[in-house]
N, C-alpha and C. Protein backbone atom coordinates (compact mmCIF):
# COMPACT_ATOMS: atom_id res chain seq x y z
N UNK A 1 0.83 -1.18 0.00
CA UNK A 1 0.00 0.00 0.00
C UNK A 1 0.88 1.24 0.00
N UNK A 2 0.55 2.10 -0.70
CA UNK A 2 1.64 3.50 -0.91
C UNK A 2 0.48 4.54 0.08
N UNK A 3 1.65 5.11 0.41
CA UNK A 3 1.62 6.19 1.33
C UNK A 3 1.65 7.78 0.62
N UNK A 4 1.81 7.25 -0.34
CA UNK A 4 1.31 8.74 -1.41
C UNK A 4 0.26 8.99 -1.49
N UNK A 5 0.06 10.50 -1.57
CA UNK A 5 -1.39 10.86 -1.82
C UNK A 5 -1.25 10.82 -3.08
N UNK A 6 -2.62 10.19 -3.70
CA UNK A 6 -2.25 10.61 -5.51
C UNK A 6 -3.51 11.55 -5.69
N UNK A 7 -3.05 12.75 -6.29
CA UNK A 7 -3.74 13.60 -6.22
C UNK A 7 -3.66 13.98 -7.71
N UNK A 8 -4.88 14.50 -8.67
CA UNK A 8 -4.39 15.17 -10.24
C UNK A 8 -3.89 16.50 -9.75
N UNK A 9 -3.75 17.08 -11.19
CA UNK A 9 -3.24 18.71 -11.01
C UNK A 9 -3.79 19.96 -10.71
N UNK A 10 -5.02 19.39 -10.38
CA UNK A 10 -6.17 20.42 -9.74
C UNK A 10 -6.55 20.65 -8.34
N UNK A 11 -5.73 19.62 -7.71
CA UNK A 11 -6.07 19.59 -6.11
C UNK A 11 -6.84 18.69 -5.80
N UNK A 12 -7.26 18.62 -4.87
CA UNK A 12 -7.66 16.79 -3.81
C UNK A 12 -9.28 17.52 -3.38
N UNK A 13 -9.47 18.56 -3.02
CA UNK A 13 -10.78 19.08 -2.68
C UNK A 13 -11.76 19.45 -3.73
N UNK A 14 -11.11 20.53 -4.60
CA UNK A 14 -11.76 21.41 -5.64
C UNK A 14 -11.09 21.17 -6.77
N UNK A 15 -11.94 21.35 -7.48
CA UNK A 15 -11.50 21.23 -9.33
C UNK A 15 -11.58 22.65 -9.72
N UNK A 16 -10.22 23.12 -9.68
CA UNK A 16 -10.13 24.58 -9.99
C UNK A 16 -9.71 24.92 -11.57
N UNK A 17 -9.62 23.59 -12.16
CA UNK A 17 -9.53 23.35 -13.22
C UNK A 17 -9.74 24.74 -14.57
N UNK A 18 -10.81 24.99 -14.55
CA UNK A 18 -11.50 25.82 -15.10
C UNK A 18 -11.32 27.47 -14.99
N UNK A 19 -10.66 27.21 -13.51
CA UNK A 19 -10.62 29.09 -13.19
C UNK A 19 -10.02 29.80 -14.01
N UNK A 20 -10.18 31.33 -13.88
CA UNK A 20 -9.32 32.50 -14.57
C UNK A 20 -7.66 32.18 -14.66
N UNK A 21 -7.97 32.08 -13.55
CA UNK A 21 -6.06 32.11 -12.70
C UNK A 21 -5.32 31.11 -13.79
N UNK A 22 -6.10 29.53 -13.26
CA UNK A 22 -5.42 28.45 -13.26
C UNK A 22 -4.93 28.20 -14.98
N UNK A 23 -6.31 28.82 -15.72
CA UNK A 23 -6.34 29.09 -17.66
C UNK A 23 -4.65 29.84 -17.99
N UNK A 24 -4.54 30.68 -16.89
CA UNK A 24 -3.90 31.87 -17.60
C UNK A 24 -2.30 31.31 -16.97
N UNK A 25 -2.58 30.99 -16.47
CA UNK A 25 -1.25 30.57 -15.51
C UNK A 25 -0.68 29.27 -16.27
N UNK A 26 -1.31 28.19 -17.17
CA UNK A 26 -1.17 27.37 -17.86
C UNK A 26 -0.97 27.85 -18.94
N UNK A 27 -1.61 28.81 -19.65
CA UNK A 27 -1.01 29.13 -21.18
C UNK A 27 0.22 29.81 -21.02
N UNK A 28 0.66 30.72 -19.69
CA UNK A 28 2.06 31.13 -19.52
C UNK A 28 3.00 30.53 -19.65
N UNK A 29 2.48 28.94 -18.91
CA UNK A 29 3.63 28.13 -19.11
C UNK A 29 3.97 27.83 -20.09
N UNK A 30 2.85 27.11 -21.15
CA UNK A 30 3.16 26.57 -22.15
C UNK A 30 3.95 27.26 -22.89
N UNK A 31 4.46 28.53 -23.10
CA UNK A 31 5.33 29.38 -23.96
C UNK A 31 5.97 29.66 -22.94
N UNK A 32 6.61 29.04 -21.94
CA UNK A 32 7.76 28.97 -21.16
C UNK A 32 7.76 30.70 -20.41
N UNK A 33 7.03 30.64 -19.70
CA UNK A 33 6.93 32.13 -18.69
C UNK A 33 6.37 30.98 -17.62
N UNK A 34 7.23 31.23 -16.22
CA UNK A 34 7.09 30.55 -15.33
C UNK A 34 7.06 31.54 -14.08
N UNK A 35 7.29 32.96 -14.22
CA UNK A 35 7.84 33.23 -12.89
C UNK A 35 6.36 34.62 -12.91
N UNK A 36 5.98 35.21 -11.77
CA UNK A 36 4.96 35.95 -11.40
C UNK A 36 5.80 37.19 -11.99
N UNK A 37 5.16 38.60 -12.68
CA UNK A 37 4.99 40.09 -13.01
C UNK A 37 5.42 40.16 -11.31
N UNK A 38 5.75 39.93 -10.31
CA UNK A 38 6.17 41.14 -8.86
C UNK A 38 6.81 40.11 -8.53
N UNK A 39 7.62 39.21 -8.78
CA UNK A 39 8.79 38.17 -7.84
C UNK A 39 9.52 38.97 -7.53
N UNK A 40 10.47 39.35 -6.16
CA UNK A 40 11.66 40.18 -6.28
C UNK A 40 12.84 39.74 -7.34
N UNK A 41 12.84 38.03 -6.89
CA UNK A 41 13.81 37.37 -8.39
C UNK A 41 13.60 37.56 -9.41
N UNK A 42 12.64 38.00 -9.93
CA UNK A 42 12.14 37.63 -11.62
C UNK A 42 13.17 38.44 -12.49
N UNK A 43 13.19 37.57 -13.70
CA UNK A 43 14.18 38.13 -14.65
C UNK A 43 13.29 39.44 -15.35
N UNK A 44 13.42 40.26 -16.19
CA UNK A 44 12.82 41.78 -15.88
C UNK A 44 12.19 41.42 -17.48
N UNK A 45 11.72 40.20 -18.15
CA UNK A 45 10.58 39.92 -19.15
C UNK A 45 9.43 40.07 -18.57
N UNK A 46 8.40 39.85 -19.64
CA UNK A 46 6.68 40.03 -18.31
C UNK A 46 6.36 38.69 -17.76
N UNK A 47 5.84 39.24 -16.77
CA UNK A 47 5.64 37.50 -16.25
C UNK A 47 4.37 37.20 -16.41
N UNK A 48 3.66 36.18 -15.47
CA UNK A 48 2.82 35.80 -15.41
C UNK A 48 1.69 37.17 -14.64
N UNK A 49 0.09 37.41 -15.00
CA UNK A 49 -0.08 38.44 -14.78
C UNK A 49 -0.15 38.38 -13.49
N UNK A 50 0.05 39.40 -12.25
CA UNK A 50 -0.36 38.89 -10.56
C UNK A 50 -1.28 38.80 -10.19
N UNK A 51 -2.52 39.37 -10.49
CA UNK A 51 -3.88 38.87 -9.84
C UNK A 51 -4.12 37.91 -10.10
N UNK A 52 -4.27 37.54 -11.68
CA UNK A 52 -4.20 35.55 -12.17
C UNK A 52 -3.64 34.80 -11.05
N UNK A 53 -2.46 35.10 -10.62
CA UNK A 53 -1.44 33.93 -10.38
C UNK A 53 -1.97 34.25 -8.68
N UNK A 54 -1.93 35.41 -8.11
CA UNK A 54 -2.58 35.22 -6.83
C UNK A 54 -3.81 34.42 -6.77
N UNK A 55 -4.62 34.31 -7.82
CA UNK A 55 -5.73 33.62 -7.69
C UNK A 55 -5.77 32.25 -7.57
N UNK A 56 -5.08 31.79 -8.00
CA UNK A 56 -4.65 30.52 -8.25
C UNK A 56 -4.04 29.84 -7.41
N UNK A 57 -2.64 30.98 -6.76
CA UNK A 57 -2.34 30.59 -5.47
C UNK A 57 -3.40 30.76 -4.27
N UNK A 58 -4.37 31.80 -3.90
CA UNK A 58 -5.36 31.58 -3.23
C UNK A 58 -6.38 30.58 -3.09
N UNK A 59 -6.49 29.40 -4.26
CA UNK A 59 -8.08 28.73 -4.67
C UNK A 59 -6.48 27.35 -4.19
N UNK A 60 -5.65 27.50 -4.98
CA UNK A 60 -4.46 26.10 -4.09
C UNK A 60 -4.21 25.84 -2.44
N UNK A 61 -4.46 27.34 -1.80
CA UNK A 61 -4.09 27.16 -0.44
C UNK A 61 -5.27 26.91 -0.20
N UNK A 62 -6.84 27.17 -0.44
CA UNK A 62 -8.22 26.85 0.19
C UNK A 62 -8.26 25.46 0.03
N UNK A 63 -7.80 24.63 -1.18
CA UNK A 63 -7.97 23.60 -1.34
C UNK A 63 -7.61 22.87 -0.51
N UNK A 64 -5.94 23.12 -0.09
CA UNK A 64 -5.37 22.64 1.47
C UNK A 64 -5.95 22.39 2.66
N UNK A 65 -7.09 23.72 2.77
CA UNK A 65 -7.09 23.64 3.65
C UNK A 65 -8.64 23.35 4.12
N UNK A 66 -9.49 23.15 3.54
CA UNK A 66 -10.96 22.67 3.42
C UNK A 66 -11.11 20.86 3.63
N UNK A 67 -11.62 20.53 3.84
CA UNK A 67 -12.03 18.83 4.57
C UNK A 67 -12.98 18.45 3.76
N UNK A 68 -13.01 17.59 3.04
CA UNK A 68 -14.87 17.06 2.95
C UNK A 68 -15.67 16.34 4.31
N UNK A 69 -14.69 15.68 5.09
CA UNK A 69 -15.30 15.01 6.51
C UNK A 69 -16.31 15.91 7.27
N UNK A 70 -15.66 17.33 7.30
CA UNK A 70 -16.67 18.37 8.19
C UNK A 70 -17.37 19.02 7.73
N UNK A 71 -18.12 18.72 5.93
CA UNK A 71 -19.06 18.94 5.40
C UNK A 71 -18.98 19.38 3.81
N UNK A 72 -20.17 19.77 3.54
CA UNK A 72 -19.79 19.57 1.92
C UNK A 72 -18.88 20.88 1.25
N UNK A 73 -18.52 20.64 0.40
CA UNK A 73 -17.90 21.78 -0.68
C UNK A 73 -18.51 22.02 -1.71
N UNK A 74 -18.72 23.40 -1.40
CA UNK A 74 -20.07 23.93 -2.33
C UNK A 74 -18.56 24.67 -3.19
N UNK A 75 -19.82 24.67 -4.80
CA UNK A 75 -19.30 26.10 -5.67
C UNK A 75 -20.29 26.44 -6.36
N UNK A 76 -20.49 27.81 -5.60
CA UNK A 76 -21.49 28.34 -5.68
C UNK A 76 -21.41 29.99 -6.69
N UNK A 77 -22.24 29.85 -7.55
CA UNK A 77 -22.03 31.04 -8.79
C UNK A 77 -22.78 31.96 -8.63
N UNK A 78 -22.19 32.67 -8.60
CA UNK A 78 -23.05 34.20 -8.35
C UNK A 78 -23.64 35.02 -8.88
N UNK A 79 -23.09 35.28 -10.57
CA UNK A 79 -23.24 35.83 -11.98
C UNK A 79 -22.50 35.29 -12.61
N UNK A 80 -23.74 35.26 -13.95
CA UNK A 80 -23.59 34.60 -15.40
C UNK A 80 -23.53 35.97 -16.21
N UNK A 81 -23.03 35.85 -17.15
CA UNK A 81 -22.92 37.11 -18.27
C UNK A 81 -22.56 36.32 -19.49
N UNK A 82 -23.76 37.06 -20.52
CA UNK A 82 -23.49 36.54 -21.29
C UNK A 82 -22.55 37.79 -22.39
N UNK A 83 -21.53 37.23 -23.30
CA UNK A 83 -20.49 38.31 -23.63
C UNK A 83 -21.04 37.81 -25.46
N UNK A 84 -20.80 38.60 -26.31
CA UNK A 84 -20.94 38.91 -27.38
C UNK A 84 -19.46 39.26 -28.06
N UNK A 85 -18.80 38.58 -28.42
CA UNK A 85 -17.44 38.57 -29.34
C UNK A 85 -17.23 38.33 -30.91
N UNK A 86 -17.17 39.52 -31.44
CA UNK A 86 -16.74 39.10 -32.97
C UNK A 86 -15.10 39.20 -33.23
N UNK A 87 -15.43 37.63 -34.28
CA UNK A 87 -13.91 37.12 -34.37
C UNK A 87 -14.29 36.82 -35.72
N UNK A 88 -13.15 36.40 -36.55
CA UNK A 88 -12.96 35.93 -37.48
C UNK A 88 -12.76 34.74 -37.71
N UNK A 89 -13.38 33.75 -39.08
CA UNK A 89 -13.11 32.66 -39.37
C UNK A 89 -12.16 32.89 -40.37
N UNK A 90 -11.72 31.27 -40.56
CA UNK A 90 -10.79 30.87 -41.43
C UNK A 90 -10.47 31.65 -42.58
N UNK A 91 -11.76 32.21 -43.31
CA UNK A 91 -11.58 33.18 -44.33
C UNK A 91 -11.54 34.08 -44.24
N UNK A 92 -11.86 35.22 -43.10
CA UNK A 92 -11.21 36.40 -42.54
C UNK A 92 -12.65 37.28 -42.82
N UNK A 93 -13.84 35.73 -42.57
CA UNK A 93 -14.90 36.57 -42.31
C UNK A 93 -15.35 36.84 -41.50
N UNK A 94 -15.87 38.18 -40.82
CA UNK A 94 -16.59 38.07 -39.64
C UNK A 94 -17.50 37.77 -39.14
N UNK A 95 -17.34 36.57 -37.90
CA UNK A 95 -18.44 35.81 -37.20
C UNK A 95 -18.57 36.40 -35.75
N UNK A 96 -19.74 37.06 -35.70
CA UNK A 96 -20.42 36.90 -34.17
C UNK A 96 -20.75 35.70 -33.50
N UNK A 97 -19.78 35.59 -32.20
CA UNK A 97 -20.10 34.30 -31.41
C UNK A 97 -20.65 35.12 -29.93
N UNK A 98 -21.34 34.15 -29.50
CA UNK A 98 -21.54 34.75 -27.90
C UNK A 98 -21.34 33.66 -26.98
N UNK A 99 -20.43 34.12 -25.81
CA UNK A 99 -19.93 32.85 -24.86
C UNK A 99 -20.22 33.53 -23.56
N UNK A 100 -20.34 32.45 -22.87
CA UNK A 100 -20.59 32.70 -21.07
C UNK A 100 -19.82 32.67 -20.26
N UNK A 101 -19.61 33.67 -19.67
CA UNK A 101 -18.85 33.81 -18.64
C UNK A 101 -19.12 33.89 -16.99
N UNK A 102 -18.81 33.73 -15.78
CA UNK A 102 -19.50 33.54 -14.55
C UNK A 102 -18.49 34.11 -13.30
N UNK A 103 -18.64 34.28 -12.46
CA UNK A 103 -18.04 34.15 -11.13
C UNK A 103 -19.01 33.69 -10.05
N UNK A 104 -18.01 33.05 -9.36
CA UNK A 104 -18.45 32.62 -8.19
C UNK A 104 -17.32 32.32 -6.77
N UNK A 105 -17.92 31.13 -6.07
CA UNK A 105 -16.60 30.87 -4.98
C UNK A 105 -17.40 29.56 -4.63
N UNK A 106 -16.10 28.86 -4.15
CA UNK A 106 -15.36 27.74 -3.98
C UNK A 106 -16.13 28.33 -1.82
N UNK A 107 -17.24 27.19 -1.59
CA UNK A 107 -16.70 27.18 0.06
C UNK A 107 -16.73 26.19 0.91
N UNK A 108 -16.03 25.91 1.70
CA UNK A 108 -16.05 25.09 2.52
C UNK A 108 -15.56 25.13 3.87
N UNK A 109 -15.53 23.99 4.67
CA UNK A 109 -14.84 24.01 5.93
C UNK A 109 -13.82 23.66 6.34
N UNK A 110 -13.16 24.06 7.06
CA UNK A 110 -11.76 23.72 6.97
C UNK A 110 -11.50 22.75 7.99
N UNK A 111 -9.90 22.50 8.21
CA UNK A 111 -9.98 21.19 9.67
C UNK A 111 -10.25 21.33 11.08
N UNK A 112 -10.57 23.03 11.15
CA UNK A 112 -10.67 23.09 12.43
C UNK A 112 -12.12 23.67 12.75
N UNK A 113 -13.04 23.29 11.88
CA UNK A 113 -14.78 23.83 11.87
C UNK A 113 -15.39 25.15 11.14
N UNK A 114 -13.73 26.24 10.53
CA UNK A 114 -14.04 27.36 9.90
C UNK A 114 -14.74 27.23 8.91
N UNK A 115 -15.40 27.81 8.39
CA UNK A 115 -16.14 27.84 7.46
C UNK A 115 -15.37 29.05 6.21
N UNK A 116 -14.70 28.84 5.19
CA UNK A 116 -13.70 29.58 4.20
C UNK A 116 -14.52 29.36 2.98
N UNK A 117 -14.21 30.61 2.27
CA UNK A 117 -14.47 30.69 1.14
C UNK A 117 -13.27 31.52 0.29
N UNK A 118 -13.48 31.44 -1.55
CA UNK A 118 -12.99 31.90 -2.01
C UNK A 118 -13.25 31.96 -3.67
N UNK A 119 -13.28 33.57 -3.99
CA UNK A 119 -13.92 33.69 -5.67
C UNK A 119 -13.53 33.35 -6.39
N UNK A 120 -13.96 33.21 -7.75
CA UNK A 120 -13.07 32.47 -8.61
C UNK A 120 -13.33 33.34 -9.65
N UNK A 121 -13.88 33.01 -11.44
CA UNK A 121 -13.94 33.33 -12.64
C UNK A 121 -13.79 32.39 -13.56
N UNK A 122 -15.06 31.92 -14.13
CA UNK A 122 -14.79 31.04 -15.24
C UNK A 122 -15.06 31.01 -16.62
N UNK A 123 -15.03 30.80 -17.43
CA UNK A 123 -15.55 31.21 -19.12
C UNK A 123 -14.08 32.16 -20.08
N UNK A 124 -13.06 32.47 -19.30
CA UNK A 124 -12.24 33.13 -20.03
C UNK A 124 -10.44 33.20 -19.31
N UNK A 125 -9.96 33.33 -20.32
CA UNK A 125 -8.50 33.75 -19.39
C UNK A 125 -7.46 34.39 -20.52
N UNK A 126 -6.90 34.64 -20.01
CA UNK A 126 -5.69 35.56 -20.91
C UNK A 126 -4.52 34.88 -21.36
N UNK A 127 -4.44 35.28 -22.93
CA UNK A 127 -3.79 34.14 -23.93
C UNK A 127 -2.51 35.15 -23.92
N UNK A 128 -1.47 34.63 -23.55
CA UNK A 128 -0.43 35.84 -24.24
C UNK A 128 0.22 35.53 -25.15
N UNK A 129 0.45 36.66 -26.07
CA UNK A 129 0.88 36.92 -26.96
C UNK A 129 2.45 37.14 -27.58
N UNK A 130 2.77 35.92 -27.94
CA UNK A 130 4.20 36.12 -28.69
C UNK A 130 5.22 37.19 -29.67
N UNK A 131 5.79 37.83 -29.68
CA UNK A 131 6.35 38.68 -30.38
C UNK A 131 7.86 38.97 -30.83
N UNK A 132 8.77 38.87 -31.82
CA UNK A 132 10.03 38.73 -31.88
C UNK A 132 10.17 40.07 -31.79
N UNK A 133 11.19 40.48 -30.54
CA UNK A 133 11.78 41.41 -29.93
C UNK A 133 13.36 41.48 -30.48
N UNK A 134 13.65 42.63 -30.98
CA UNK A 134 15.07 43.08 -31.55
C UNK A 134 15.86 43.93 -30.08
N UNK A 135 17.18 43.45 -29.93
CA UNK A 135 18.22 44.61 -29.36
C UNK A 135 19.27 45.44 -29.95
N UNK A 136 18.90 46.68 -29.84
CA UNK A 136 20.38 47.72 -30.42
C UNK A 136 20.02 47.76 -31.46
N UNK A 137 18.57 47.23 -31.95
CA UNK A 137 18.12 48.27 -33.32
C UNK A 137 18.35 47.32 -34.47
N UNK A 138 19.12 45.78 -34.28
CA UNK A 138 19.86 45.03 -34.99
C UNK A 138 19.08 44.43 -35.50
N UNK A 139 18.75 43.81 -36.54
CA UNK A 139 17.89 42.42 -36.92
C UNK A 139 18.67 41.52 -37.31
N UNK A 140 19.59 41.30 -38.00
CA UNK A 140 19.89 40.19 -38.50
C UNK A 140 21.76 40.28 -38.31
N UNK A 141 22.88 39.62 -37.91
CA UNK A 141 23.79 39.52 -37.86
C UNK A 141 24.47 39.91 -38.65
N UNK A 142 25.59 40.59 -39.33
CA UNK A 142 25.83 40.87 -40.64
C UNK A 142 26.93 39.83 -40.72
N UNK A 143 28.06 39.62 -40.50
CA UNK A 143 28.77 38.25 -40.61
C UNK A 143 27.69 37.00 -41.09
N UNK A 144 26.78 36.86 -40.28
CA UNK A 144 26.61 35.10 -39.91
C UNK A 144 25.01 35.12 -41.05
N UNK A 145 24.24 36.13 -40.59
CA UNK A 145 22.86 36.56 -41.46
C UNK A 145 21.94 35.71 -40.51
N UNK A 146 22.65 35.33 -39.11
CA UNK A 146 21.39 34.72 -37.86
C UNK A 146 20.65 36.19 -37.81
N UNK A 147 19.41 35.77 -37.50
CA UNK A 147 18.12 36.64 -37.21
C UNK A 147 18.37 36.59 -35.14
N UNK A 148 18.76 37.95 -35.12
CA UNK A 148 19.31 38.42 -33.60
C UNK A 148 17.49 38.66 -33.03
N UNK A 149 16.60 38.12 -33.35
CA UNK A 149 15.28 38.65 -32.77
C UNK A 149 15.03 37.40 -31.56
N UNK A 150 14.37 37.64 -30.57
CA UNK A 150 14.01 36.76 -29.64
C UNK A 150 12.08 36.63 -29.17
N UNK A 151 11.80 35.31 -29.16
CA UNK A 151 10.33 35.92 -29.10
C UNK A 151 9.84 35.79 -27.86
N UNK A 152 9.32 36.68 -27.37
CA UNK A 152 9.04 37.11 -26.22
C UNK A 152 7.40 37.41 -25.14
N UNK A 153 7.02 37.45 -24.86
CA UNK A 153 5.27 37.75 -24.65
C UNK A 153 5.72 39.59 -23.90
N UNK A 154 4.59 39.77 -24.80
CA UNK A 154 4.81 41.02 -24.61
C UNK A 154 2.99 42.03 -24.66
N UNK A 155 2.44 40.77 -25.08
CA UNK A 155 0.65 41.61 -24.19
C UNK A 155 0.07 40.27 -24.33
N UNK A 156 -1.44 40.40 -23.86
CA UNK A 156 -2.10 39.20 -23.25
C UNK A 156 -3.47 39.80 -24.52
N UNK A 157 -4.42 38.30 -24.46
CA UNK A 157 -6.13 38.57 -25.32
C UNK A 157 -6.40 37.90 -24.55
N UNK A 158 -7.97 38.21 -24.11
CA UNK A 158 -8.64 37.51 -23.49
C UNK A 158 -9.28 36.49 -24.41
N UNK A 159 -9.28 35.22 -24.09
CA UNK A 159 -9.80 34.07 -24.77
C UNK A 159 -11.11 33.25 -24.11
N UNK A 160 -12.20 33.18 -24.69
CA UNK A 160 -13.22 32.77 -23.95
C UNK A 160 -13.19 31.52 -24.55
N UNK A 161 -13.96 30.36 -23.46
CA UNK A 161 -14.06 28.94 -24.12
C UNK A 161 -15.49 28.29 -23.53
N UNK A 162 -16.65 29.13 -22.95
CA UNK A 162 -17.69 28.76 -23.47
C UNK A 162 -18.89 29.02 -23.77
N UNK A 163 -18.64 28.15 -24.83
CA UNK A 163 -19.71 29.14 -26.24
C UNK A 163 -21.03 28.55 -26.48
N UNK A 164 -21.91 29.50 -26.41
CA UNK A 164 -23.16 29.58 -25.68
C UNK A 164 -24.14 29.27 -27.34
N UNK A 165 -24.71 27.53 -27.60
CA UNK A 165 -25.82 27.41 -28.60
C UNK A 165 -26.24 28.03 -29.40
N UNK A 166 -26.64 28.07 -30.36
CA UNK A 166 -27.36 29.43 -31.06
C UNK A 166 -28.80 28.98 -30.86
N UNK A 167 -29.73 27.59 -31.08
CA UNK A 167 -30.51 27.58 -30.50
C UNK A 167 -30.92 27.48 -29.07
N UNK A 168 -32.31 27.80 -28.94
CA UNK A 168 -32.45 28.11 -27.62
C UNK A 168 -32.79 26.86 -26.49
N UNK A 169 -32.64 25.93 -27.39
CA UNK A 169 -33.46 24.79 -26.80
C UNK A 169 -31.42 24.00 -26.32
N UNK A 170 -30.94 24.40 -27.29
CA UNK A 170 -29.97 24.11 -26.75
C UNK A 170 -28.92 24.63 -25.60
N UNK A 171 -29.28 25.99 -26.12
CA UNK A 171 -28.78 27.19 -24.80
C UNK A 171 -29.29 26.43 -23.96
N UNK A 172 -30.69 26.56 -23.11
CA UNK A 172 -31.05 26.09 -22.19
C UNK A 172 -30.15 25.06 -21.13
N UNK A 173 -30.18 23.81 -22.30
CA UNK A 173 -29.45 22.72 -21.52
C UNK A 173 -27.84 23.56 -21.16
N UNK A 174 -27.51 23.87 -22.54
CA UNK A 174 -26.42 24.42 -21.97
C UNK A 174 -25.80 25.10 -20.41
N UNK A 175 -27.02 25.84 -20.52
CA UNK A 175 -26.59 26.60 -19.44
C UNK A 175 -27.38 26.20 -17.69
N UNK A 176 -27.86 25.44 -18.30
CA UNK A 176 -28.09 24.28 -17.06
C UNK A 176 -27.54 23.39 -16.58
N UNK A 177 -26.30 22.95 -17.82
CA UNK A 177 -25.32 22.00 -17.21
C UNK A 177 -24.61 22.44 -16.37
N UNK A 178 -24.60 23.85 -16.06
CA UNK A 178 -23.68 23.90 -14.77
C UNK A 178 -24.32 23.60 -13.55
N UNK A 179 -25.67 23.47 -13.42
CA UNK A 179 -26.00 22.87 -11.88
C UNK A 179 -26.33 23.56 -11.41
N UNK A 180 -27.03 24.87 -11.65
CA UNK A 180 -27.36 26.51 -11.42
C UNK A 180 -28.62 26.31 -11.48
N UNK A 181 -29.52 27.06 -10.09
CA UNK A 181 -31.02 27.32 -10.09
C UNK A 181 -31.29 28.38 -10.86
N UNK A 182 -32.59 28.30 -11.57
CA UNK A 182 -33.33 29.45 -12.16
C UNK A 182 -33.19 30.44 -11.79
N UNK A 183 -32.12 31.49 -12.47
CA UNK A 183 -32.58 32.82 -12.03
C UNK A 183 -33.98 33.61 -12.18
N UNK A 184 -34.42 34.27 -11.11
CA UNK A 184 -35.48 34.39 -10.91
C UNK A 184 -35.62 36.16 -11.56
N UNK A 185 -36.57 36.42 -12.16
CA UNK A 185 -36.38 37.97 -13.05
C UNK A 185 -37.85 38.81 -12.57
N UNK A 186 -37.56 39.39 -12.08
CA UNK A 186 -38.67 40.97 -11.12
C UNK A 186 -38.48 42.25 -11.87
N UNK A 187 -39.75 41.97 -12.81
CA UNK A 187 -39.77 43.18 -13.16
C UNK A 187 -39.84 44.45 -12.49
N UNK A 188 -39.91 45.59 -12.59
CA UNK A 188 -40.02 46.45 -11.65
C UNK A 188 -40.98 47.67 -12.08
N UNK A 189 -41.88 48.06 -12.31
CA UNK A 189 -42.71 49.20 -12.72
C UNK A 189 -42.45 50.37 -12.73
């Protein structure tokens, strides 16, 4: 019997899977940016953005520290919005898509009876953006004819990933699969 916890990469309590933070903090990596925008160490490229990455580190330490034994773990959503984005297809025509976006929080109890919570953001995160960066004005070596450019992230797009039916019968389910009661709508006179 192993004495390891085997845990995936989302944590042992909560599936933070999905969050703002955790989106944005993963596409950093993947183009090799590992270190936080305010480390005192950090090498002086952009880093990872800091509220993302605080978030992420905040929803990792709740996870620590929440129990399922001393009751359940709610995630509970607070607002839905629906966002309206025109992008382009393949042929560089323009398509209106509309995707959903939400916040909420992660709560539970912790090991000693507290009751903790913490917000999250889901439906989008920030893609950054690659760019070959020149020094001293140089582009290309004149001896050798190597290309002296380095590529670098140098701004972020927000990238949404979910995209909301065009019919309504399908919206519906859609937006019921998250496990969300009827919002309730009062008109007002």
């Amino acid at each position: 019997m192993s004495t390891k916890l085997e845990t995936n990469d989302t944590g042992i309590n909560i599936d933070y899977s999905n969050t703002f933070g955790y989106k944005t903090v993963k596409a950093y990596n993947r183009v090799g940016v590992f270190h936080s925008q305010h480390d005192l160490n950090s090498p002086s490229t952009p880093g990872i953005p800091h509220n993302e990455f605080g978030e992420l580190k905040f929803l990792r330490k709740l996870d620590s520290k929440i129990r399922k034994e001393k009751g359940p773990i709610l995630k509970k959503i607070r607002s839905m919005h629906r966002k309206v984005i025109n992008d382009f297809d393949q042929y560089g025509k323009k398509v209106t898509k509309e995707y959903l976006t939400f916040s909420g929080e992660f709560r539970g109890t912790t090991w000693n009876g507290e009751e903790e919570a913490r917000s999250f953001i889901e439906g989008v995160y920030k893609k950054p953006l690659l760019q070959k960066v020149y020094k001293f004005g140089k582009k290309f070596d004149p001896e050798t004819g190597e290309d002296l450019g380095e590529m670098k992230v140098t701004n972020s797009k927000l990238e949404y990933y979910y995209e909301v039916p065009k019919s309504k019968v399908e919206r519906k389910k859609f937006i019921d699969s998250f496990n969300c009661p009827p919002i309730s709508v009062r008109v007002v006179q």
